[in-house]
Protein backbone atom coordinates (compact mmCIF):
# COMPACT_ATOMS: atom_id res chain seq x y z
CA UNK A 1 -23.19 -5.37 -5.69
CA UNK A 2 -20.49 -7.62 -6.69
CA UNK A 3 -20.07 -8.18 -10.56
CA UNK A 4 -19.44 -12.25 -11.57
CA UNK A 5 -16.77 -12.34 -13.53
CA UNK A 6 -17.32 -15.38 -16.15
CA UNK A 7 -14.21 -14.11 -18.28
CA UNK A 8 -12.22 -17.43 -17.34
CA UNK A 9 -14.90 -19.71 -17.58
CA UNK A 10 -15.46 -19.52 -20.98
CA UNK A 11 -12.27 -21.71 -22.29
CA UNK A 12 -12.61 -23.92 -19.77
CA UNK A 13 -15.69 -27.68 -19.86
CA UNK A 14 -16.71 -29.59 -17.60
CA UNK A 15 -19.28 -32.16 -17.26
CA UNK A 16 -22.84 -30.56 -15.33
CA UNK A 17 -21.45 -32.75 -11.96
CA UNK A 18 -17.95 -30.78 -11.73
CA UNK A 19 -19.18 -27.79 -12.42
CA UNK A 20 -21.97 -28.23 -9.33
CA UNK A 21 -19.19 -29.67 -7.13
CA UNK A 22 -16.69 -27.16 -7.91
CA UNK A 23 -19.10 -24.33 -7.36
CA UNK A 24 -19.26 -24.06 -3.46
CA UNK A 25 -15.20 -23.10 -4.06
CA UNK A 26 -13.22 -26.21 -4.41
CA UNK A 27 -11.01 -24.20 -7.17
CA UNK A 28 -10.78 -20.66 -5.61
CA UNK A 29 -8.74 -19.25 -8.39
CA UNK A 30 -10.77 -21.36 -11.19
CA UNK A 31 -11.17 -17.31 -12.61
CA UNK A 32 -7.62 -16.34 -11.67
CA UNK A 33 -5.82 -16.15 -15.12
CA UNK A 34 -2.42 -14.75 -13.32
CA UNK A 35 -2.85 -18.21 -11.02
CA UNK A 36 0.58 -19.43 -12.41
CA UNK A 37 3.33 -17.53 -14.67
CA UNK A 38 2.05 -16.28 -17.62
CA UNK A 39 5.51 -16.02 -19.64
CA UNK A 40 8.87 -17.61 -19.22
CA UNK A 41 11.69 -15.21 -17.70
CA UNK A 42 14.12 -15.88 -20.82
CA UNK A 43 11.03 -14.38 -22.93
CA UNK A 44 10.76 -10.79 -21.20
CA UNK A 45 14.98 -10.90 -21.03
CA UNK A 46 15.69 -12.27 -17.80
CA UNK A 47 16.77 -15.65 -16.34
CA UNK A 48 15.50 -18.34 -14.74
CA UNK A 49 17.95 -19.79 -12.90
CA UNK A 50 19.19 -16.19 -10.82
CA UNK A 51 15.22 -15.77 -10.09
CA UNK A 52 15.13 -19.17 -8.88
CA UNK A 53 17.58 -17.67 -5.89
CA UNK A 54 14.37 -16.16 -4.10
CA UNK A 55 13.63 -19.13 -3.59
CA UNK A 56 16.60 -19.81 -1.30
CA UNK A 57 16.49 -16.58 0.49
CA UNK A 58 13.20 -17.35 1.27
CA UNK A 59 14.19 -20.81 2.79
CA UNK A 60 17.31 -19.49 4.26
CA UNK A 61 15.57 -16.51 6.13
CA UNK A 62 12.32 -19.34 7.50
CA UNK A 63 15.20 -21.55 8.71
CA UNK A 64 16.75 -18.78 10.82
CA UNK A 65 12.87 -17.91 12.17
CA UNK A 66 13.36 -14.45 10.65
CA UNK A 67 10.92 -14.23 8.21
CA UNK A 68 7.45 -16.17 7.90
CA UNK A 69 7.77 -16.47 3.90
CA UNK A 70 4.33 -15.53 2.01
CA UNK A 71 3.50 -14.63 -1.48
CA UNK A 72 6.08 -13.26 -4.11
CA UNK A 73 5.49 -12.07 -7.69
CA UNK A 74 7.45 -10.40 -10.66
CA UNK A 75 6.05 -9.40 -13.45
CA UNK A 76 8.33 -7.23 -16.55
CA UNK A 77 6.21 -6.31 -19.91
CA UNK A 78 2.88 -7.21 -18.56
CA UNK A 79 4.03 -10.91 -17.70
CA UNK A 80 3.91 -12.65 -14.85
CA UNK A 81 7.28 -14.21 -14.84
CA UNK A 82 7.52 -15.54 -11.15
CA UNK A 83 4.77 -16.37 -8.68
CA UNK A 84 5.06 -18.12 -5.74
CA UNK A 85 3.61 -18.70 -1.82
CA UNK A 86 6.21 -19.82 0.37
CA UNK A 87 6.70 -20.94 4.26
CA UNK A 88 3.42 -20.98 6.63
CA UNK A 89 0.37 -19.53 7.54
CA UNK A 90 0.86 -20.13 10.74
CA UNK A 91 3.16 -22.55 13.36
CA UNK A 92 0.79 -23.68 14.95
CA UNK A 93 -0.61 -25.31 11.96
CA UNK A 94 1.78 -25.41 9.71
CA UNK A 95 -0.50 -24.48 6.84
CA UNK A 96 1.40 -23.25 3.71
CA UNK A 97 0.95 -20.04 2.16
CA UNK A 98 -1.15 -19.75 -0.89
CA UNK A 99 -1.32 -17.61 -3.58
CA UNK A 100 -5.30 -16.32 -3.43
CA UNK A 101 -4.26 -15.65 0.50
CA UNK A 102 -5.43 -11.95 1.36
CA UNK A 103 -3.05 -9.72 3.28
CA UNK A 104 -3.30 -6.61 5.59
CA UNK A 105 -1.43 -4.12 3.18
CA UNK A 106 -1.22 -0.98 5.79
CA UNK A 107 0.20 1.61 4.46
CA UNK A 108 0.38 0.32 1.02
CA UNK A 109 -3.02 1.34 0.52
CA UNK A 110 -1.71 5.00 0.61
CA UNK A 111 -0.75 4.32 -3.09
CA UNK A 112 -4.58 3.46 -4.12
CA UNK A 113 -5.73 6.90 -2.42
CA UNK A 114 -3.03 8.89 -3.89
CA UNK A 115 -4.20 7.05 -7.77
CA UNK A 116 -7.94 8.45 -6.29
CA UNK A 117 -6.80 12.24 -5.41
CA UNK A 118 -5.10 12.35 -9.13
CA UNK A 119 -8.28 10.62 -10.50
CA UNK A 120 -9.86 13.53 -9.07
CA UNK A 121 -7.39 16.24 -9.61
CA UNK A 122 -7.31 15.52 -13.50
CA UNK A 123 -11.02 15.85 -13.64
CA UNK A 124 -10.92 19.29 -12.25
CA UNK A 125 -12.41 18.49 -8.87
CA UNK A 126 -9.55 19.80 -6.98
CA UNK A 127 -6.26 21.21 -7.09
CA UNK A 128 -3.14 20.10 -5.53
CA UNK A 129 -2.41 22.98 -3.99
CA UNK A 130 -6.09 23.79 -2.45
CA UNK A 131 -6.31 24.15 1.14
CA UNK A 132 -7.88 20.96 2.81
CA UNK A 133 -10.23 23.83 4.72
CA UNK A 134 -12.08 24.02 1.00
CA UNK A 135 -12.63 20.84 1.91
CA UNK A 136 -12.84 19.95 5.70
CA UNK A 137 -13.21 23.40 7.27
CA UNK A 138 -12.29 20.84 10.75
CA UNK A 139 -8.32 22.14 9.85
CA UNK A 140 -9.32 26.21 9.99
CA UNK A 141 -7.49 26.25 13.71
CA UNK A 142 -4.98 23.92 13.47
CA UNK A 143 -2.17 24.98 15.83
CA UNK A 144 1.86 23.71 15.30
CA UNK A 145 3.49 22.58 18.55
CA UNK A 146 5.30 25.43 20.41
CA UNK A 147 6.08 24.23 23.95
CA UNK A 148 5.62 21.30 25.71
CA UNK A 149 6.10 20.69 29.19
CA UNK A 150 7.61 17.58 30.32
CA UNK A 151 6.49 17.16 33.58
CA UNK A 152 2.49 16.33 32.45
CA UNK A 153 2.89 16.63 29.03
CA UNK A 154 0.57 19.75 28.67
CA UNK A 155 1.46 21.62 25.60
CA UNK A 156 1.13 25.13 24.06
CA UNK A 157 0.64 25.88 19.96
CA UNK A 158 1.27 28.69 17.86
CA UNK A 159 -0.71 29.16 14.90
CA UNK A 160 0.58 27.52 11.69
CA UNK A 161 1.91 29.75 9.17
CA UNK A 162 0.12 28.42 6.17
CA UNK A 163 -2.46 26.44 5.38
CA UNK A 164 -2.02 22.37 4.67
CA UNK A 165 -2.95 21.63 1.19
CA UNK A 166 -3.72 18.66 -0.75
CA UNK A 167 -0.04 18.65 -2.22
CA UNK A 168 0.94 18.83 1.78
CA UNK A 169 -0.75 15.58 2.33
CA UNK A 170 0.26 14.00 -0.77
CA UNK A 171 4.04 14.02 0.34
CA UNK A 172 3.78 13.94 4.47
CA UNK A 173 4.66 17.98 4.52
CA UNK A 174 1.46 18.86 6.68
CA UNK A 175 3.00 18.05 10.22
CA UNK A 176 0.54 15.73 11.03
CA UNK A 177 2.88 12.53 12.46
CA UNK A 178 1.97 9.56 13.74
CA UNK A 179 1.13 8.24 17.60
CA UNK A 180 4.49 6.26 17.47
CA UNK A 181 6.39 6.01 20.24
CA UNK A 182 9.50 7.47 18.02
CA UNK A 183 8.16 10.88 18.12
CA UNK A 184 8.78 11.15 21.79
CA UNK A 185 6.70 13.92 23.10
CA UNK A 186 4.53 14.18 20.26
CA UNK A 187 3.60 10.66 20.92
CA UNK A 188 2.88 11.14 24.22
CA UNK A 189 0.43 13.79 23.41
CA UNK A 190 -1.27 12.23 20.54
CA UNK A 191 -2.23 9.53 23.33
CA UNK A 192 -3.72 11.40 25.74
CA UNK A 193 -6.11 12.29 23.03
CA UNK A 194 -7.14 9.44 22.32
CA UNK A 195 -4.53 8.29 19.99
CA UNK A 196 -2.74 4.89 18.80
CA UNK A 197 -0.88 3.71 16.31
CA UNK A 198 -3.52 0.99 14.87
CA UNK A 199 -5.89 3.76 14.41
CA UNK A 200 -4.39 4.47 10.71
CA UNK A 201 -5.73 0.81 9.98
CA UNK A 202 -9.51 0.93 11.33
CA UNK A 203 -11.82 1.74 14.23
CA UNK A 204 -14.54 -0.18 15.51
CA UNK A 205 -17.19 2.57 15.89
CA UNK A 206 -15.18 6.03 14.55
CA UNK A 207 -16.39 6.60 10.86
CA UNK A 208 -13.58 8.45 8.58
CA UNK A 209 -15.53 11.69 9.24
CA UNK A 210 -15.19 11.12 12.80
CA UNK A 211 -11.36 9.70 12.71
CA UNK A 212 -10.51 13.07 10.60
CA UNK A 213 -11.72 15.49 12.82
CA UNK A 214 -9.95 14.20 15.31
CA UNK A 215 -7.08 14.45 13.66
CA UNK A 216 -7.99 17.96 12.87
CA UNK A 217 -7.37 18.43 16.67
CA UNK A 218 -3.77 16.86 16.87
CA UNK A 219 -1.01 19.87 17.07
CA UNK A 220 1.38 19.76 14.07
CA UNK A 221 4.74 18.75 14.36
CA UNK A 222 5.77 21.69 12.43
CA UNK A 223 4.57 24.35 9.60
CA UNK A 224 3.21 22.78 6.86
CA UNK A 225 5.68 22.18 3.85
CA UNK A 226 9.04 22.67 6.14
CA UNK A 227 10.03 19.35 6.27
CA UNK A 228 8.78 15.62 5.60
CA UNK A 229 7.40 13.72 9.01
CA UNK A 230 5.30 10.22 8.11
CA UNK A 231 1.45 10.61 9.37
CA UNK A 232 -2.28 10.56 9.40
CA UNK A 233 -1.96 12.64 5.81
CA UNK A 234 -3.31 10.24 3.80
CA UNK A 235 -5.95 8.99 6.10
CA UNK A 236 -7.06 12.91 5.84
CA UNK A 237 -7.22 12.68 1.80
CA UNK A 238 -9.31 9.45 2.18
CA UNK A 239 -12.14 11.65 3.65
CA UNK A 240 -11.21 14.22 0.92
CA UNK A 241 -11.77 11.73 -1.87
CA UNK A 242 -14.96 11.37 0.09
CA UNK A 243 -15.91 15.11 0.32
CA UNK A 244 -15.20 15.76 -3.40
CA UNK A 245 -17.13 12.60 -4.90
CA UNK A 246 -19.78 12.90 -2.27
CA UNK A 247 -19.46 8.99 -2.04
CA UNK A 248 -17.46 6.85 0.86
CA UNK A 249 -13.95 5.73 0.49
CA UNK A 250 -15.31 2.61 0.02
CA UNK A 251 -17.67 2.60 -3.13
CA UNK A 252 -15.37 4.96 -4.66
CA UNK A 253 -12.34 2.68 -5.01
CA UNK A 254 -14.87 -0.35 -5.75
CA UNK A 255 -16.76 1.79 -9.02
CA UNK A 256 -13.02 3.67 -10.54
CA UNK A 257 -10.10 1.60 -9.30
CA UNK A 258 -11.28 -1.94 -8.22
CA UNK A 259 -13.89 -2.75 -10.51
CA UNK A 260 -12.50 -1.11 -13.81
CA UNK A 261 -9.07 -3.47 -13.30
CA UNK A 262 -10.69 -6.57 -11.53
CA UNK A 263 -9.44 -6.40 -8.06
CA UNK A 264 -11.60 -9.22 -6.81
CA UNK A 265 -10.22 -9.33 -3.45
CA UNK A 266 -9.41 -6.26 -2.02
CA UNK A 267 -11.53 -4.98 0.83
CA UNK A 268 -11.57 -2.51 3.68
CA UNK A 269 -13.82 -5.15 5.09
CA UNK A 270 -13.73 -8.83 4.49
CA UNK A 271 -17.04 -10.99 3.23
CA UNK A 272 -17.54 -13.25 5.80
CA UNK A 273 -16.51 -16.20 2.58
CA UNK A 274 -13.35 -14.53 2.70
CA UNK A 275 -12.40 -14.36 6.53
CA UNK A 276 -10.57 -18.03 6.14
CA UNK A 277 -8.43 -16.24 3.52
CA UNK A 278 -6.81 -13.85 5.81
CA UNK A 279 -3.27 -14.86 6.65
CA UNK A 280 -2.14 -14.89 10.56
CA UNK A 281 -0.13 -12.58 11.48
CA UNK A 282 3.49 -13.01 12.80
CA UNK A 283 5.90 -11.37 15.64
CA UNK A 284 8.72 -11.23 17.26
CA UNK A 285 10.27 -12.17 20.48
CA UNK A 286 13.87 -11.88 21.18
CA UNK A 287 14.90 -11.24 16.97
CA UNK A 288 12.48 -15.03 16.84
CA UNK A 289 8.93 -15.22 14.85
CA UNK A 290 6.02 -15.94 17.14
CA UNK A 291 2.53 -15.62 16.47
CA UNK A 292 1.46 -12.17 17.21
CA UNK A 293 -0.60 -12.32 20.88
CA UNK A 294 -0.50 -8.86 22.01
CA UNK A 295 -3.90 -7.03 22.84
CA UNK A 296 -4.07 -4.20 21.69
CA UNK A 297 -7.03 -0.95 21.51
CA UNK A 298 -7.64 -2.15 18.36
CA UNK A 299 -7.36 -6.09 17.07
CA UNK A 300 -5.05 -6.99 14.29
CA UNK A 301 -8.18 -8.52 13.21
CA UNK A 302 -9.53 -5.62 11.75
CA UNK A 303 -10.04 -6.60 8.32
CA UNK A 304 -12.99 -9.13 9.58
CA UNK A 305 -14.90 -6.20 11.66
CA UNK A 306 -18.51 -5.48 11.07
CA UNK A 307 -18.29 -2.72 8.20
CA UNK A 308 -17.66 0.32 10.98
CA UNK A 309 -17.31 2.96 7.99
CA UNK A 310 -14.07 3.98 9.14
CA UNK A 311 -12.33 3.55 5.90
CA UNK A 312 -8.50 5.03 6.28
CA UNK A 313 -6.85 5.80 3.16
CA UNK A 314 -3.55 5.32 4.57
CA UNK A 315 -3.40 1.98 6.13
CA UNK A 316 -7.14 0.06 6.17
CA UNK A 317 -7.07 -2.20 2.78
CA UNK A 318 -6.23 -5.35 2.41
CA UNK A 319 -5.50 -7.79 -0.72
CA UNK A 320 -3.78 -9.99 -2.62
CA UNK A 321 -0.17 -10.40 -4.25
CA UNK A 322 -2.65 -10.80 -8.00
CA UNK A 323 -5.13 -7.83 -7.34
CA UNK A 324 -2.60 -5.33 -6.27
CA UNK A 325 -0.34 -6.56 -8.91
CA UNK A 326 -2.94 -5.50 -11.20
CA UNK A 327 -3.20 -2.44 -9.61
CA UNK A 328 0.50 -1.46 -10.22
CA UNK A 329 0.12 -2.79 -13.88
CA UNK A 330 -2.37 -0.12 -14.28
CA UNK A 331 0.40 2.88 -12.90
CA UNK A 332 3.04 1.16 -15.55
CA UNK A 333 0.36 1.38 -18.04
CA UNK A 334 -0.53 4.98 -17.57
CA UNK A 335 3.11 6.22 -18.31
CA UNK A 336 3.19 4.56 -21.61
CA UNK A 337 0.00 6.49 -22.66
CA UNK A 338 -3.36 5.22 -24.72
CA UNK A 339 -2.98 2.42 -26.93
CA UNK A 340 0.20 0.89 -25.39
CA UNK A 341 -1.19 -2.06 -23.72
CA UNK A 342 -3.19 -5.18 -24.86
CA UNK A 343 -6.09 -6.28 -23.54
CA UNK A 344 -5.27 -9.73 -24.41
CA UNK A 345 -2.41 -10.21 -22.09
CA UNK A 346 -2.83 -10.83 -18.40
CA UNK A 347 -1.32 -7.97 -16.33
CA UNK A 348 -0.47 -5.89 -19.88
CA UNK A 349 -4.57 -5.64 -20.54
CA UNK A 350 -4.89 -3.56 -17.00
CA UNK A 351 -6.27 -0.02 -18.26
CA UNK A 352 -4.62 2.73 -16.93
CA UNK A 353 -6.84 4.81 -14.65
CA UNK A 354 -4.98 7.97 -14.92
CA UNK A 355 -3.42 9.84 -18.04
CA UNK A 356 -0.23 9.74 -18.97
CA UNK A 357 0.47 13.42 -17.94
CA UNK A 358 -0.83 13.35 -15.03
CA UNK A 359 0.69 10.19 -13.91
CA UNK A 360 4.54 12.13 -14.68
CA UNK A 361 3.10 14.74 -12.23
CA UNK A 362 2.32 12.20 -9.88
CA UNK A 363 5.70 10.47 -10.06
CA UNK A 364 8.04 13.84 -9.85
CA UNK A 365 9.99 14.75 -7.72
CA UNK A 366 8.04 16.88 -4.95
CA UNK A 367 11.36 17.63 -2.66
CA UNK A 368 14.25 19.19 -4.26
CA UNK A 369 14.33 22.11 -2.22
CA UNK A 370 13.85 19.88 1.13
CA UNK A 371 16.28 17.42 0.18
CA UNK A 372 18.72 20.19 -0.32
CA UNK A 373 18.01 21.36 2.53
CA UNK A 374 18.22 17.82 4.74
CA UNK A 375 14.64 17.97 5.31
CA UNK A 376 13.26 15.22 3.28
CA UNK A 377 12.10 11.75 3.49
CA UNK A 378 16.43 10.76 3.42
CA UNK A 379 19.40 12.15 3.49
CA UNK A 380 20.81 9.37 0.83
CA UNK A 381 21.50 10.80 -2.12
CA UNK A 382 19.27 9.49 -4.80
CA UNK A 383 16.18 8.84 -2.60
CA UNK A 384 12.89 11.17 -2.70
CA UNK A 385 9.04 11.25 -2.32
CA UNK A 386 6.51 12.04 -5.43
CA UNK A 387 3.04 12.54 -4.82
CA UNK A 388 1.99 9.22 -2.78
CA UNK A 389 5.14 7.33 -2.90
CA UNK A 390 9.17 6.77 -2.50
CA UNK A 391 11.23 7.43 -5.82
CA UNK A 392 14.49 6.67 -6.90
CA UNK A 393 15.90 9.82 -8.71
CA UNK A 394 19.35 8.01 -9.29
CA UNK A 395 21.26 4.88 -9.31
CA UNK A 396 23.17 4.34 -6.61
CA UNK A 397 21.42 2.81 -3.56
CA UNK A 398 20.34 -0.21 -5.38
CA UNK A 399 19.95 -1.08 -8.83
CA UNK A 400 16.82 1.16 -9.85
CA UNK A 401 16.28 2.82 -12.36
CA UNK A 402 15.41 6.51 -11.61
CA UNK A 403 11.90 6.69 -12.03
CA UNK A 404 11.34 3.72 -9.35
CA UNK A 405 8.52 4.16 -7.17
CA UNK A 406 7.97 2.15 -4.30
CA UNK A 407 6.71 1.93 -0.74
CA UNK A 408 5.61 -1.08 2.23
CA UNK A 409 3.19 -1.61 4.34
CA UNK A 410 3.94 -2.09 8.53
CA UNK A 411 3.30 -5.97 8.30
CA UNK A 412 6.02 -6.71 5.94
CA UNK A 413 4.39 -5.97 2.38
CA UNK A 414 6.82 -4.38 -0.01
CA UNK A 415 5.80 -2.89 -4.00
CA UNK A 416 7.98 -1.29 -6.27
CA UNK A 417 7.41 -0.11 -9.89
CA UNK A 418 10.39 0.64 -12.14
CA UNK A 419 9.09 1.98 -15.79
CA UNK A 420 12.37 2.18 -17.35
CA UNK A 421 12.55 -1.95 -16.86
CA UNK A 422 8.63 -2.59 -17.25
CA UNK A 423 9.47 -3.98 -14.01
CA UNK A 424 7.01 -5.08 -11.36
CA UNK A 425 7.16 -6.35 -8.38
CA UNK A 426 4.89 -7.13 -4.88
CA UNK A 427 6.23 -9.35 -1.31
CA UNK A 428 3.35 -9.75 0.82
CA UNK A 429 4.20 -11.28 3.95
CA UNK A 430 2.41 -10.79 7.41
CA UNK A 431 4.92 -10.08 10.49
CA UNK A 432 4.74 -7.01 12.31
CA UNK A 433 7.46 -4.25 12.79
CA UNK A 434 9.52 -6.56 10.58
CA UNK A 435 13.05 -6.87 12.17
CA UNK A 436 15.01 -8.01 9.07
CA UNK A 437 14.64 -5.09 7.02
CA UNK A 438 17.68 -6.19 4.52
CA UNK A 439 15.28 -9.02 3.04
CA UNK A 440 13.32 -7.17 0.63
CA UNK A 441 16.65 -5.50 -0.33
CA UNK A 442 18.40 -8.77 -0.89
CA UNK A 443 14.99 -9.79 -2.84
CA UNK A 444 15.22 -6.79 -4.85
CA UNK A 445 19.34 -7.41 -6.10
CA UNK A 446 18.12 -10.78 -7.23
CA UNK A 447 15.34 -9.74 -9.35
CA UNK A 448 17.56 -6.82 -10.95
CA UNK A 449 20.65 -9.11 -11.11
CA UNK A 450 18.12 -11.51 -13.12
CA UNK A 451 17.63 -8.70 -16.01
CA UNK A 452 19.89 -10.30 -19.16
CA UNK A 453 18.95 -7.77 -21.74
């Protein structure tokens, strides 16, 4: 059951008549405090003017029909310091973005089951380095590819060496890849059994149970912890989360990470109130945004299913720019420890739903040894994986600070987190296999050349 919120309300009088008008939604984010900036940029130490410069890459990237626009903020200290919805909804319409508009996050709702293993894992209800089998005994066979043969695509395994483990799944080191068509053979076998590449997002009549054992079945790309390969690993620690709390995906986010930080609009599965807030999504055609018309095993309209209880930890949330926002406040929080945050600011008052330990564990480095050894997420010097996330480990790439964690989602969504700064920031934007992967970069030197102190 829903909780009303009536903590914005309380500074804010109307006569009995607006209050009855306004009530069937004419002010959807009448409780949003974060609905505008909460601070200047000059007061957090960083300028107005060289933020304003999103603004025009924005404009100059929707002129040139590479990028739709959508919903940008920046927060440093616990302040919102920019916040805006650019470009359209749609071109057929024409509709402008706005800033209560839900997205479909993908893959950044890795990061929210990642928070829910550590949740779990500093409780003493696991350990990172447990076999999954303690937990789905659906892995005991699982077999690493040894052979395939090209002609029909039949295939022979060899026993894996080791078992996966929760730590396995946490970085991408279990073998388990994804039915992308960039895995070659391994794609091709992953389909005949029954696999796609929108089944990280939902299913229409698989529950998670159902999804993982299948995935139990998939051979592994290699032997667990020899190198990194991006998969179904986090969809598999969804159903852990599940096993271990003996509640669904689901209800546990809503009751410890939702709830506790006010994450209003983030769903597996839309309320049918909220299906008008879920943006369009974009394509391309020839390096040019259309609007996506491809059919597909599974619709792009996922979010607005029936509630199928297939709830992937990897890929199936969606939200806002505001309510993940929130969410990431909450990481910046934990590092700082108890006591470091007030209530009484916006993003700032966000608790911190893991300790401060445990959240350094969570953002170490996890691949020394496989970066070393050119098995890691990349080659560049600088760039690694933690448990649940990219990190920067050194400047160099971009400006950074080491200590930066970040990752995306497939439809254009971008989050990164840099502690050193106080620095947050979240893109949502809606377009598919997004061709113009140099805009979030350029978006990122323009927040960091905006820093002044």
């Amino acid at each position: 059951m829903r909780r009303l919120n009536l903590g914005g309300m309380v500074k804010y009088f109307a006569p009995l008549w607006l209050v009855v008008l306004c009530f069937g939604g004419c002010n959807r984010e009448l409780n949003k405090p974060a609905s505008s900036v909460t601070a200047t940029p000059e007061e957090v130490g960083m300028s107005s003017l060289k933020l304003s410069y999103i603004d025009s890459l924005v404009v100059q990237y929707r002129e040139e029909h590479k990028f739709p626009g959508g919903v940008f903020l920046v927060a440093r200290r616990g302040q919102v310091v920019y916040y805006k919805s650019m470009g359209h909804r749609s071109l057929e319409t024409n509709e402008p973005y706005r800033k209560d508009d839900i997205f479909r996050i993908a893959s950044m709702t890795k990061a929210v089951t990642a928070v829910a293993i550590m949740q779990l894992y500093e409780k003493g209800k696991l350990g990172l380095d447990d076999p999954v089998t303690k937990y789905i005994p659906a892995f005991e066979e699982v077999g690493v590819i040894d052979r395939i043969h090209p002609v029909d695509s039949t295939y022979r395994t060899i026993p894996s060496n080791r078992k996966i483990t929760i730590r396995h799944l946490l970085t991408h080191t279990s073998g388990l890849a994804y039915a992308k068509p960039r895995y070659g053979d391994l794609f091709t076998i992953y389909s005949k059994l029954g696999f796609n590449s929108r089944i990280g997002l939902s299913h229409p009549s698989w529950s998670t149970a159902q999804i993982v054992d299948r995935i139990a079945d998939l051979p592994l790309a290699f032997h667990p912890g020899e190198q990194y390969v991006y998969g179904y690993s986090i969809d598999v620690l969804g159903h852990v989360v599940e096993v271990v709390s003996g509640i669904d995906l689901d209800t546990y986010f809503r009751q410890n990470i939702f709830e506790p930080l006010g994450m209003e609009d983030t769903y597996f599965y839309l309320p049918k109130e909220k299906h008008g807030r879920l943006v369009p999504l974009y394509d391309y055609l020839e390096g040019k945004l259309i609007m996506y018309q491809r059919e597909e095993p599974i619709s792009v309209d996922y979010p607005k299913f029936e509630n199928a209880q297939a709830y992937m930890g990897g890929g199936g949330l969606s939200s806002t720019a505001y309510d993940y926002a929130r969410f990431l406040q909450s990481l910046l929080n934990a590092s700082q420890g108890p006591g470091t945050y007030s209530p009484g600011q916006v993003l700032r008052g966000t608790p911190p739903l893991i300790g401060r330990k445990t959240w350094e564990l969570m953002t170490s480095d996890q691949f020394e040894k496989l970066n070393a050894a050119g098995k890691g997420r990349d080659n560049r010097i600088g760039l690694s994986y933690a448990l649940g996330f990219a990190l920067t480990t050194r400047t160099g790439i971009e400006a950074k600070s080491p200590g930066t964690f970040e990752w995306g989602g497939t439809f254009s969504t971008k989050f990164f987190v840099d502690p050193k700064e106080e620095l947050i920031f979240v893109g949502m934007s809606q377009a598919t296999a997004m061709y113009h992967q140099e805009f979030y970069s350029k978006m990122t030197a323009i927040i960091y050349g905006s820093i002044e102190d």
